[in-house]
Protein backbone atom coordinates (compact mmCIF):
# COMPACT_ATOMS: atom_id res chain seq x y z
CA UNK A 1 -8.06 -10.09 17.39
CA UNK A 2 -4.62 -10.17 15.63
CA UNK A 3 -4.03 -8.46 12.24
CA UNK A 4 -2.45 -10.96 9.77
CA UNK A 5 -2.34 -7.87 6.88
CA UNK A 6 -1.57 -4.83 8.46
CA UNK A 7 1.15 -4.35 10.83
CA UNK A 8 2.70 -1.03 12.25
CA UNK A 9 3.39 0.70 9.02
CA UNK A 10 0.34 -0.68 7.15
CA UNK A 11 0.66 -4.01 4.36
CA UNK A 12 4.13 -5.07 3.45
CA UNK A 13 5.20 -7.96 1.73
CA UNK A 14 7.41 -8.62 -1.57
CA UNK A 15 5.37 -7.30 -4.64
CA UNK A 16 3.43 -10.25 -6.30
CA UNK A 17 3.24 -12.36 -3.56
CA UNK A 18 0.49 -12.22 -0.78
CA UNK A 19 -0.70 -10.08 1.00
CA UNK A 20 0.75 -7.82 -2.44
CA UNK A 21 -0.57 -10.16 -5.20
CA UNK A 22 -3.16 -8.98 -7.46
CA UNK A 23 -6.26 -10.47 -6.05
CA UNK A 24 -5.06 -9.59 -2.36
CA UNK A 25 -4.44 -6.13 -3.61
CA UNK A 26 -7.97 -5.67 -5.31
CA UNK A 27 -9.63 -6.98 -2.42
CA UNK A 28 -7.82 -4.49 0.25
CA UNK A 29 -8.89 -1.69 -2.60
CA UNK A 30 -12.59 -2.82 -2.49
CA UNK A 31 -12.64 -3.03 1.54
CA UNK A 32 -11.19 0.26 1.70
CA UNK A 33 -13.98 1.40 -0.29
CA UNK A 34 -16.88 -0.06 1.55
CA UNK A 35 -14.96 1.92 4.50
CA UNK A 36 -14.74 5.08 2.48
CA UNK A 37 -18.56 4.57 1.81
CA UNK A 38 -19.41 4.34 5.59
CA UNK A 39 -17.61 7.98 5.86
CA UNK A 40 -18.51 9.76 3.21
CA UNK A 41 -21.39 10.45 0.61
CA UNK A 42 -19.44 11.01 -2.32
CA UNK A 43 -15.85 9.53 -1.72
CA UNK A 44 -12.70 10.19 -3.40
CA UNK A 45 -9.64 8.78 -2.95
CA UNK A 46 -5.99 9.60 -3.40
CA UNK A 47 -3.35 7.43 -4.38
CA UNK A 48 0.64 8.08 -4.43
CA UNK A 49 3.38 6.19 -4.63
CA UNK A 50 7.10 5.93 -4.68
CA UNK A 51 9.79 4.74 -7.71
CA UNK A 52 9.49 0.98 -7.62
CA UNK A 53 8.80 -1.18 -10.30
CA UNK A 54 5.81 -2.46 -8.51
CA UNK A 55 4.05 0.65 -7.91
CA UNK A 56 1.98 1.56 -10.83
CA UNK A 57 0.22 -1.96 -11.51
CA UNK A 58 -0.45 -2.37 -7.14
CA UNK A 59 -1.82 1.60 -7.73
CA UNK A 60 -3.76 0.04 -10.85
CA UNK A 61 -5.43 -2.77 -8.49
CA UNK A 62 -6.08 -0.64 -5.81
CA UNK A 63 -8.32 1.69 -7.54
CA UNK A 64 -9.86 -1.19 -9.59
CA UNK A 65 -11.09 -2.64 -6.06
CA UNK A 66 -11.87 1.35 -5.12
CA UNK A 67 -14.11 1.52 -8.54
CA UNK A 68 -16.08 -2.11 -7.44
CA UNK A 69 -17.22 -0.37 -4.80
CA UNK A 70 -18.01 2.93 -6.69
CA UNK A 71 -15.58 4.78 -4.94
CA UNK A 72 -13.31 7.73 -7.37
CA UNK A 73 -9.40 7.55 -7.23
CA UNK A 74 -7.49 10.41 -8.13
CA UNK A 75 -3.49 9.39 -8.37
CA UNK A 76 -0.98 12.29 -7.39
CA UNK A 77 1.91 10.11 -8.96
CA UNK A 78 5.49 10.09 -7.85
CA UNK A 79 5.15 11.46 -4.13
CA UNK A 80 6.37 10.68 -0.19
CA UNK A 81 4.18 9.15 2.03
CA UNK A 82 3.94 12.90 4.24
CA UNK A 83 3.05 14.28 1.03
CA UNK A 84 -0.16 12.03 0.65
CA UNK A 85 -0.95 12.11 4.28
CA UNK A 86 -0.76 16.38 3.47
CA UNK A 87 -2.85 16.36 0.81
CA UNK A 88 -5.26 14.02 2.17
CA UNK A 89 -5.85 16.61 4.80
CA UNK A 90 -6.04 19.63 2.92
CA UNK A 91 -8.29 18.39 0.23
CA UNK A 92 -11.56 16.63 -0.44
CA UNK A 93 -10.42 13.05 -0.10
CA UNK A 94 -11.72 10.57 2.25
CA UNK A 95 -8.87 8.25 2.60
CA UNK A 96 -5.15 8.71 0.82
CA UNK A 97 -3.40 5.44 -0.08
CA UNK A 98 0.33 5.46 -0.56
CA UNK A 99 2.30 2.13 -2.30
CA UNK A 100 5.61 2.13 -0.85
CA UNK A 101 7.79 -0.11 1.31
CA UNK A 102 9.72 2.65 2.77
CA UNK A 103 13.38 1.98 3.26
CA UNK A 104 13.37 -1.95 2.22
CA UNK A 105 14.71 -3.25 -1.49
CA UNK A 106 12.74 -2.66 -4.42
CA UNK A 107 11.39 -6.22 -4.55
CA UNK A 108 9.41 -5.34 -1.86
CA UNK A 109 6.37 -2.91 -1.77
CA UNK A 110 3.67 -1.88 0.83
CA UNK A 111 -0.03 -0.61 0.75
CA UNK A 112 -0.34 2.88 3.81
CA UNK A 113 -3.67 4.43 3.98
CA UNK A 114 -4.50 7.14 6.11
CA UNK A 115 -8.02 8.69 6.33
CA UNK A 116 -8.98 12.07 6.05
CA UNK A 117 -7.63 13.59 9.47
CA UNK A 118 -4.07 12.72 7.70
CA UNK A 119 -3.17 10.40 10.22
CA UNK A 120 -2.79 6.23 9.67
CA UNK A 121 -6.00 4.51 10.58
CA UNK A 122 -6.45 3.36 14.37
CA UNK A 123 -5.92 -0.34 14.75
CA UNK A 124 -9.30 -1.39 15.14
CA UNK A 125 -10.51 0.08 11.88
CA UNK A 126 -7.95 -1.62 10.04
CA UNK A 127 -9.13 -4.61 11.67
CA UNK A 128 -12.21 -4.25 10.07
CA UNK A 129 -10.94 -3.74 6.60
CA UNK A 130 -8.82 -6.73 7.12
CA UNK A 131 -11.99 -8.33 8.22
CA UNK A 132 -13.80 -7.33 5.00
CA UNK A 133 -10.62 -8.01 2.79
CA UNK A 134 -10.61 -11.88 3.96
CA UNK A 135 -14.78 -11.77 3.05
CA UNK A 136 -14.18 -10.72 -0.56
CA UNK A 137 -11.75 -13.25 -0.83
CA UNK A 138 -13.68 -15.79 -0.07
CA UNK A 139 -16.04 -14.71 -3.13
CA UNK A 140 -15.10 -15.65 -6.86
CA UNK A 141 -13.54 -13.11 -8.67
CA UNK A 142 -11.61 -11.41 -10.98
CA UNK A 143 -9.45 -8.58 -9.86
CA UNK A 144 -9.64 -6.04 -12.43
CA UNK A 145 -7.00 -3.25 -12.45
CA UNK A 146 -8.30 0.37 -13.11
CA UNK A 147 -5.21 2.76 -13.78
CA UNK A 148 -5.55 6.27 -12.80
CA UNK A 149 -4.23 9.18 -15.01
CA UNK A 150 -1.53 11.42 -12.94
CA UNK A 151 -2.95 14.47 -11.95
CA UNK A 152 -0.44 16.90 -12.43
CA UNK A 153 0.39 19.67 -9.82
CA UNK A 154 -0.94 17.89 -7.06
CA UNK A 155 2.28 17.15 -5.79
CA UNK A 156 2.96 21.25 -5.92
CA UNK A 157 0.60 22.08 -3.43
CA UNK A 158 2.60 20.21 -0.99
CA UNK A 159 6.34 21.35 -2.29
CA UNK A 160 4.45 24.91 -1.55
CA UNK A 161 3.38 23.77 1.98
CA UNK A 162 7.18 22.61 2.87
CA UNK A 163 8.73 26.38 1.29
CA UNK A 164 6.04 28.43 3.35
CA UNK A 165 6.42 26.08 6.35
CA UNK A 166 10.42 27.41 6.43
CA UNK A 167 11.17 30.74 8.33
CA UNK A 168 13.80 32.98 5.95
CA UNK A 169 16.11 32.35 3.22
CA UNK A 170 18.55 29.27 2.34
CA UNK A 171 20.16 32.36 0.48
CA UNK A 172 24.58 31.79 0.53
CA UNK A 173 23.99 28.40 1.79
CA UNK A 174 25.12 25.00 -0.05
CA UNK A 175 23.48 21.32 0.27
CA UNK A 176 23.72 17.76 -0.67
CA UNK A 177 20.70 15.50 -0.95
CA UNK A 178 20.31 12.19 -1.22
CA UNK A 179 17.14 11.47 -2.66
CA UNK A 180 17.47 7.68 -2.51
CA UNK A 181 16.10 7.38 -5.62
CA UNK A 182 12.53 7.24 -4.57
CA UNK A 183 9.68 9.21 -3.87
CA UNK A 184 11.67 13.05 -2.50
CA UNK A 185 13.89 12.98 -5.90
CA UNK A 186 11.58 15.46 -7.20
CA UNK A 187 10.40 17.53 -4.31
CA UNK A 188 13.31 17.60 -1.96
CA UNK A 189 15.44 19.48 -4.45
CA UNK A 190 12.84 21.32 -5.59
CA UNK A 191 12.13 22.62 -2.40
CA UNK A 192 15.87 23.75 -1.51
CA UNK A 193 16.27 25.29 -4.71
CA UNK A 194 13.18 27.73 -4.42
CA UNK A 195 13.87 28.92 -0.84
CA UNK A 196 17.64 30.05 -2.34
CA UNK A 197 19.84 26.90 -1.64
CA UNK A 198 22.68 25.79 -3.78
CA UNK A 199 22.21 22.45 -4.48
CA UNK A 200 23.81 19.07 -5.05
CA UNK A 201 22.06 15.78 -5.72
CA UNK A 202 22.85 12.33 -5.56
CA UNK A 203 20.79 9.20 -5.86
CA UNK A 204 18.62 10.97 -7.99
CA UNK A 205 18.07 8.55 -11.06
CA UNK A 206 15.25 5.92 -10.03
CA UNK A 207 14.85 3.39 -12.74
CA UNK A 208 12.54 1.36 -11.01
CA UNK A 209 14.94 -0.82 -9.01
CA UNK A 210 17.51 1.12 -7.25
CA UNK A 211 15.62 2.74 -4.84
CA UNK A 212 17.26 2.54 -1.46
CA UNK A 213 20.44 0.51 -3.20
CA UNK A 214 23.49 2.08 -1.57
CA UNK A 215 22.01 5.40 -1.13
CA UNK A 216 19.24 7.58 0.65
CA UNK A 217 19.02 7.53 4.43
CA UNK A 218 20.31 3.92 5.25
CA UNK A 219 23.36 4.27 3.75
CA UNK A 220 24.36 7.75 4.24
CA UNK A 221 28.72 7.22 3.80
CA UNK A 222 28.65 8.20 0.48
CA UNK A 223 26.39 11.76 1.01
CA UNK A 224 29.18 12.32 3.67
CA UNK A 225 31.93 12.11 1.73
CA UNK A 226 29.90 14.54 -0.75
CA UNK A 227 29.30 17.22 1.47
CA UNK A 228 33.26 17.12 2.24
CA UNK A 229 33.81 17.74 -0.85
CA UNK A 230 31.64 20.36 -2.41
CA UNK A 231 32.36 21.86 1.15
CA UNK A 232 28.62 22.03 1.71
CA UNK A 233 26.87 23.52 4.75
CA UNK A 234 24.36 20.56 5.23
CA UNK A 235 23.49 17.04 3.66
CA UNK A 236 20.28 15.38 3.67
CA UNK A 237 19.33 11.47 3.06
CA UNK A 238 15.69 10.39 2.49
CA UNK A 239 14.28 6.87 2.88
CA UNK A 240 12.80 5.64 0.03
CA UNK A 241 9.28 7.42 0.63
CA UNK A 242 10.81 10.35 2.14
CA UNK A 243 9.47 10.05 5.66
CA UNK A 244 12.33 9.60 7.23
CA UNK A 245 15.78 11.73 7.55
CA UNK A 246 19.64 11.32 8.34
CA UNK A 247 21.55 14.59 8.43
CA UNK A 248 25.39 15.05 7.67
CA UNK A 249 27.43 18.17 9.21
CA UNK A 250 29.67 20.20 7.05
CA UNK A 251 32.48 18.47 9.00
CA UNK A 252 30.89 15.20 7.21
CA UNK A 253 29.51 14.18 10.78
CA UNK A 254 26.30 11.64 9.99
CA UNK A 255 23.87 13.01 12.55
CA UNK A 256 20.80 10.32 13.16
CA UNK A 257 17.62 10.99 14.57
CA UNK A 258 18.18 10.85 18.01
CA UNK A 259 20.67 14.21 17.16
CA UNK A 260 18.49 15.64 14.82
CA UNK A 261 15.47 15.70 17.48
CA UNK A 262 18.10 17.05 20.44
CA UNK A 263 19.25 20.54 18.02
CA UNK A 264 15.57 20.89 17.58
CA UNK A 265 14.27 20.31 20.69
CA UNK A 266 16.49 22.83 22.16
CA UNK A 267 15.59 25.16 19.36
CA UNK A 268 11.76 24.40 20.10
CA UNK A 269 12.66 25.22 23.86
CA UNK A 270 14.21 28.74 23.31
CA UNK A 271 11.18 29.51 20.82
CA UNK A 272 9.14 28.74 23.90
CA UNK A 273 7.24 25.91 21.43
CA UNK A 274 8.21 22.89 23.33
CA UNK A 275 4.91 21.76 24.69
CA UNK A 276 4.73 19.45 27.37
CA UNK A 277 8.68 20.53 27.81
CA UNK A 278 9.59 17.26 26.17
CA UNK A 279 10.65 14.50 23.62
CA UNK A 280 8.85 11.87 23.00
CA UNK A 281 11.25 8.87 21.17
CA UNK A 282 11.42 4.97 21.22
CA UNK A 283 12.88 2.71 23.43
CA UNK A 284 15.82 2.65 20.39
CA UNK A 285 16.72 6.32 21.12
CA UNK A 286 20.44 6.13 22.69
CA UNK A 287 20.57 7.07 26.52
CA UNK A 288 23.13 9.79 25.34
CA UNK A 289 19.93 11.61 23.83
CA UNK A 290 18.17 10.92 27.51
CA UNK A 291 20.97 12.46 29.45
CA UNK A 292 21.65 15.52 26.91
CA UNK A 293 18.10 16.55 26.90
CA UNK A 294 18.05 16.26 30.46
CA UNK A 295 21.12 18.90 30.60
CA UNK A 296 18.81 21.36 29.26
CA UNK A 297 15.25 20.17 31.56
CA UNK A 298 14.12 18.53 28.73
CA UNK A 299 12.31 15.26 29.65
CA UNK A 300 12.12 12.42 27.35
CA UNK A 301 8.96 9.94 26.87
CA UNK A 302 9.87 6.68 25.47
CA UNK A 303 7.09 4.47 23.73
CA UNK A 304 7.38 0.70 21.45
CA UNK A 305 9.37 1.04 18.16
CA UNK A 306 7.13 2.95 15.23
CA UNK A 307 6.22 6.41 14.64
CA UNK A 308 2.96 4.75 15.06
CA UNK A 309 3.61 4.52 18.48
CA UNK A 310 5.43 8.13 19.12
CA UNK A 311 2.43 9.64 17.53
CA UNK A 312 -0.23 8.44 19.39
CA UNK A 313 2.04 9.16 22.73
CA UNK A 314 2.02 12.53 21.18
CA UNK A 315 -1.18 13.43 20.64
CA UNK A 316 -2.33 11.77 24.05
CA UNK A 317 -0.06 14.34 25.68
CA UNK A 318 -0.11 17.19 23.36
CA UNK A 319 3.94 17.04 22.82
CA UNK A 320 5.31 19.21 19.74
CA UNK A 321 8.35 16.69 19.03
CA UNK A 322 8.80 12.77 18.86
CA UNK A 323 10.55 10.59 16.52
CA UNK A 324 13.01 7.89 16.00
CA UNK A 325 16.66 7.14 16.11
CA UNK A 326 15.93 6.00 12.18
CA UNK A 327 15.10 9.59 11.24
CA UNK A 328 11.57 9.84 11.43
CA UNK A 329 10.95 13.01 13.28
CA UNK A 330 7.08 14.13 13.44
CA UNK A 331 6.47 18.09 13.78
CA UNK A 332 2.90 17.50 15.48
CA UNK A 333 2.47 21.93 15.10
CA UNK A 334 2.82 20.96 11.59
CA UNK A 335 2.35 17.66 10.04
CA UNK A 336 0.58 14.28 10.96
CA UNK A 337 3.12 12.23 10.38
CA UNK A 338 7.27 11.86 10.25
CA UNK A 339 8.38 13.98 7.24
CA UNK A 340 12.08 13.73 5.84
CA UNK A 341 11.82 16.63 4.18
CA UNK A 342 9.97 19.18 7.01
CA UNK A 343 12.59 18.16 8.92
CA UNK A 344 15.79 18.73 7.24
CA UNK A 345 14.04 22.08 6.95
CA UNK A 346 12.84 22.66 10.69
CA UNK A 347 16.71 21.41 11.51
CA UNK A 348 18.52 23.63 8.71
CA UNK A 349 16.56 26.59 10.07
CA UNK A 350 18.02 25.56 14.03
CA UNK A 351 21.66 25.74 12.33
CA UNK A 352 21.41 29.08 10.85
CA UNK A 353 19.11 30.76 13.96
CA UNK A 354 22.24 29.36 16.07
CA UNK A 355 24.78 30.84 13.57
CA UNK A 356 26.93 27.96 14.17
CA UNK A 357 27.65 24.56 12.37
CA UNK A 358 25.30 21.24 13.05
CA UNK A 359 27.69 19.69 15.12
CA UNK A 360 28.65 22.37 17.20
CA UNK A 361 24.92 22.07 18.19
CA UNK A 362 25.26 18.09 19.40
CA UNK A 363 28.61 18.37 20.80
CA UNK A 364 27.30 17.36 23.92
CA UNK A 365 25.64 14.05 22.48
CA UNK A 366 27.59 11.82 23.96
CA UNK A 367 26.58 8.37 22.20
CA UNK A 368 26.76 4.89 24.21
CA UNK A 369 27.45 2.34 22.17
CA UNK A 370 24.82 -0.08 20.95
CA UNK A 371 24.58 -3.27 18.93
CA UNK A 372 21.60 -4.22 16.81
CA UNK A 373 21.39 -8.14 15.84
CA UNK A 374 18.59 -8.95 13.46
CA UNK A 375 17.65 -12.84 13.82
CA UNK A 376 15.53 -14.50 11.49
CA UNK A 377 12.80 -16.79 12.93
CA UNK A 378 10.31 -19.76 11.92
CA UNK A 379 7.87 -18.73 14.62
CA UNK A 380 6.78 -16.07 17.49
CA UNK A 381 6.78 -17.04 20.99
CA UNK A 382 6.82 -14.96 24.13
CA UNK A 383 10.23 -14.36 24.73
CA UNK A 384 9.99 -14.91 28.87
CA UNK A 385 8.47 -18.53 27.61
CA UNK A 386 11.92 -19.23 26.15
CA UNK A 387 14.31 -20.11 28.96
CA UNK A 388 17.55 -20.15 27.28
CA UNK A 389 16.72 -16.45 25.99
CA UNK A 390 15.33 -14.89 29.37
CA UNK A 391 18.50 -16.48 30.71
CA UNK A 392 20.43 -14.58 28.26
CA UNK A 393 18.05 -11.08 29.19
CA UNK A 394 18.43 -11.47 32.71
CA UNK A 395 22.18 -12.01 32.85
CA UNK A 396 22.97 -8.53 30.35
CA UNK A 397 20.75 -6.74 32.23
CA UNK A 398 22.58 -7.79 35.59
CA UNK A 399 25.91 -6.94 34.43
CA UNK A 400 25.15 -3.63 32.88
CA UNK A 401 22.84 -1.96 35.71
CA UNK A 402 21.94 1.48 35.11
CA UNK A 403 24.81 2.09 32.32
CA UNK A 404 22.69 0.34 29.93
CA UNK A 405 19.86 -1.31 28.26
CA UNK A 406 18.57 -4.16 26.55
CA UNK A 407 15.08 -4.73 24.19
CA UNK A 408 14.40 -7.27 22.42
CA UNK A 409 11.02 -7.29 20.11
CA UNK A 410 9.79 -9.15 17.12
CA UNK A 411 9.43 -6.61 13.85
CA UNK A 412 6.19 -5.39 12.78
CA UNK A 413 7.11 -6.57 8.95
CA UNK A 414 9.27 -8.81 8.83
CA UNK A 415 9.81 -12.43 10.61
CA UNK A 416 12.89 -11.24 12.48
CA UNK A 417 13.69 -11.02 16.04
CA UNK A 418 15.33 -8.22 16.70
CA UNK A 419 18.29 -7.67 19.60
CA UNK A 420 19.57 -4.30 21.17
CA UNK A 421 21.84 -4.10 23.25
CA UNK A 422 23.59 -0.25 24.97
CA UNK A 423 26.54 -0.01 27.21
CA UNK A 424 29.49 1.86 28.19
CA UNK A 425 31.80 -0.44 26.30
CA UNK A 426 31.93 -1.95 22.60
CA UNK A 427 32.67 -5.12 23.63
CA UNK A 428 30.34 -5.48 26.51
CA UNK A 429 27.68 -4.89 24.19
CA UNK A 430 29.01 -7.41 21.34
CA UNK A 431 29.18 -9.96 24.18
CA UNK A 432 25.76 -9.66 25.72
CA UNK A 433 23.90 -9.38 22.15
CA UNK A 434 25.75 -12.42 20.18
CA UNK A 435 24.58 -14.77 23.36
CA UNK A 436 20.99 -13.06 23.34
CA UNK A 437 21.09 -13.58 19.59
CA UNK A 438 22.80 -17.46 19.45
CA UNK A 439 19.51 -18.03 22.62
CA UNK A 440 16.88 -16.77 19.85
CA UNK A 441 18.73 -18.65 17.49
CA UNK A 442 18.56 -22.00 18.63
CA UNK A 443 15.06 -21.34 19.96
CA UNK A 444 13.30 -20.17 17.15
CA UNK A 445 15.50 -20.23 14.16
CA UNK A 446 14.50 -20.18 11.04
């Protein structure tokens, strides 16, 4: 059966609207807690969420459709989505719910839950909450919100997790974060500052609707210029949630996720903590990463897009290290899901074991280009039903052989096609993805 509410990083939609309007919202609440009910005698549930606008009255919903189904919420407040999974783990609760859309606009907003183990619910169970969510809907109601008083502290017992999870002293050393204005603006600086770190913030000043607006870890230019100029040792951008992380060199070298996951897979490797003796990544992660890693025997496991997807290739193999080109980087020793913040402190500790700056330790990274073409579209077909487009596939993949690849997927969230395209030259991969893109286009347009 498909899922029309969840996809690969849980419900997302633009706050208001279905799937996150208020009677869609209560509903997924009170199915949760019928869930929570099947798993637990006494269930309590935690709720977090991030800076939007959104946030407090979806929270509000949530626990009123928790509370039909007398089921407790407890609300940690402003927190990242690792922080909830944590703390969901490490504490009584049956299920943890976090209300954030990640790295999208502020308009938008998105319901996570993970259960108890602190890692996102297996498909088929959130097939059956969808199933139960479309059964209460059918009912006449009244969604009645129920808001939840902050707990304070809750948050610290995670901030204390990340500073004991960091070997040494950030004593001498200087960084810039970007906090994105969402959920790390409290906790990644907080955490810096106690292990000894001299610290400089930006994007630090959430009012609601700026979170992710020219800042945090999609747009990571001006953190770069920052670090240049404070002459910092290390900058860090967060996603709005904080489960994601982009790095920036003292040089003012933006280092993605496919580099952050090489310096610490090699770091892993001399530690002799690299189970499995390799990565696992996406099919997004560049072939530069494939061939570096290789240089030092390290294999590389590629699975579909979502750290969804690289976890559960992860735990199926027992691997320490998987993640995504985006910055999501999952610690499996360590956490149960990507963490922004764990790992701009698992890669800070690789740069000062090595004694030598971030980019010294990705020199070798040699990155082919790629081009990324988002298409919007009115419908999903499979793609080798499309002529024009398989024509388009076939031919790109004929003329660049082994020096390259191509994917092309439909997103898990939004009603885009989606187009990559790697090869040895700039304009070989500009060619081949406009006429992939212009095939989807006239296909399936919307």
């Amino acid at each position: 059966m498909g899922r029309e509410l969840f996809g690969t990083d849980g419900v997302r939609g633009v706050a208001g609207a279905y799937p996150l309007d208020p009677r869609t919202v209560h509903a997924i609440g009170a199915a949760l807690g019928r869930w929570c009910r099947d798993h637990s005698a006494d269930p309590v549930v935690l709720i977090g969420m991030d800076t939007r606008e959104s946030g407090p009255w979806i929270a509000a919903q949530v626990a009123g459709g928790l509370a039909r189904e007398g089921v407790r919420a407890r609300s940690a407040g402003l927190i990242s989505t690792p922080g909830v999974a944590y703390l969901t783990r490490n504490d009584e609760f049956v299920a943890g719910v976090m209300i954030s859309a990640s790295h999208n606009a502020y308009l938008d907003n998105g319901i996570k839950v993970f259960g108890h183990s602190g890692y996102k619910l297996p498909d088929s169970e959130e097939e059956d909450i969808e199933k139960t969510v479309f059964a209460i809907l059918a009912a006449d109601f009244e969604p009645v919100a129920k808001p939840v008083p902050v707990e304070e502290n809750l948050d610290l017992r995670y901030l204390d997790f990340l500073v004991h999870a960091f070997e040494g002293t950030l004593e001498g050393m200087t960084m810039v974060l970007d906090c994105g204005n969402g959920a790390a603006v409290h906790l990644a600086p907080a955490a810096f500052q106690r292990l000894g770190a001299k610290v400089h913030t930006i994007g630090c000043e959430p009012n609601g609707r700026n979170i992710n607006l020219d800042c945090g870890a999609l747009h990571v230019d001006a953190l770069a210029a920052k670090v240049v100029e404070f002459g910092a040792d290390l900058g860090f951008a967060f996603d709005g949630d904080a489960d994601r992380c982009i790095a920036v060199s003292r040089s003012g070298r933006i280092v993605d996720g496919d580099a952050i996951l090489l310096a610490c897979a090699r770091r892993m490797q001399q530690q002799g903590l690299l189970h499995g003796g390799a990565v696992v990544a996406t099919v997004m992660s560049n072939l530069g990463l494939e061939r570096a890693l290789r240089s030092d025997g390290i294999g590389l496991i590629r699975t579909p897009v979502g750290d969804k997807y690289v976890l559960e290739e992860m735990r199926r193999q027992n691997m320490a290290i998987g993640g995504e080109q985006s910055g999501h980087v999952i610690f499996l020793d360590q956490a149960t899901t990507g963490d922004g913040l764990l790992t701009a402190l698992r890669l800070t500790e690789a740069v000062r074991a090595a004694g030598r700056p971030l980019e010294d330790l990705v020199a070798d990274l040699e990155v082919y280009p790629q081009k990324l073409v988002n298409v919007r579209v009115k419908e999903r077909r499979p793609l080798q039903d499309l002529i024009a487009v398989a024509e388009a596939i076939r031919k790109a993949e004929e003329s660049l052989g082994t020096q390259g690849r191509v994917l092309v997927r439909f997103s898990g969230t939004e009603p885009l096609a989606r187009v990559m395209v790697e090869g040895p030259t700039d304009a070989e991969v500009e060619r081949h993805a406009s006429d992939i893109a212009a095939a989807i286009r006239t296909e399936l347009g919307g």
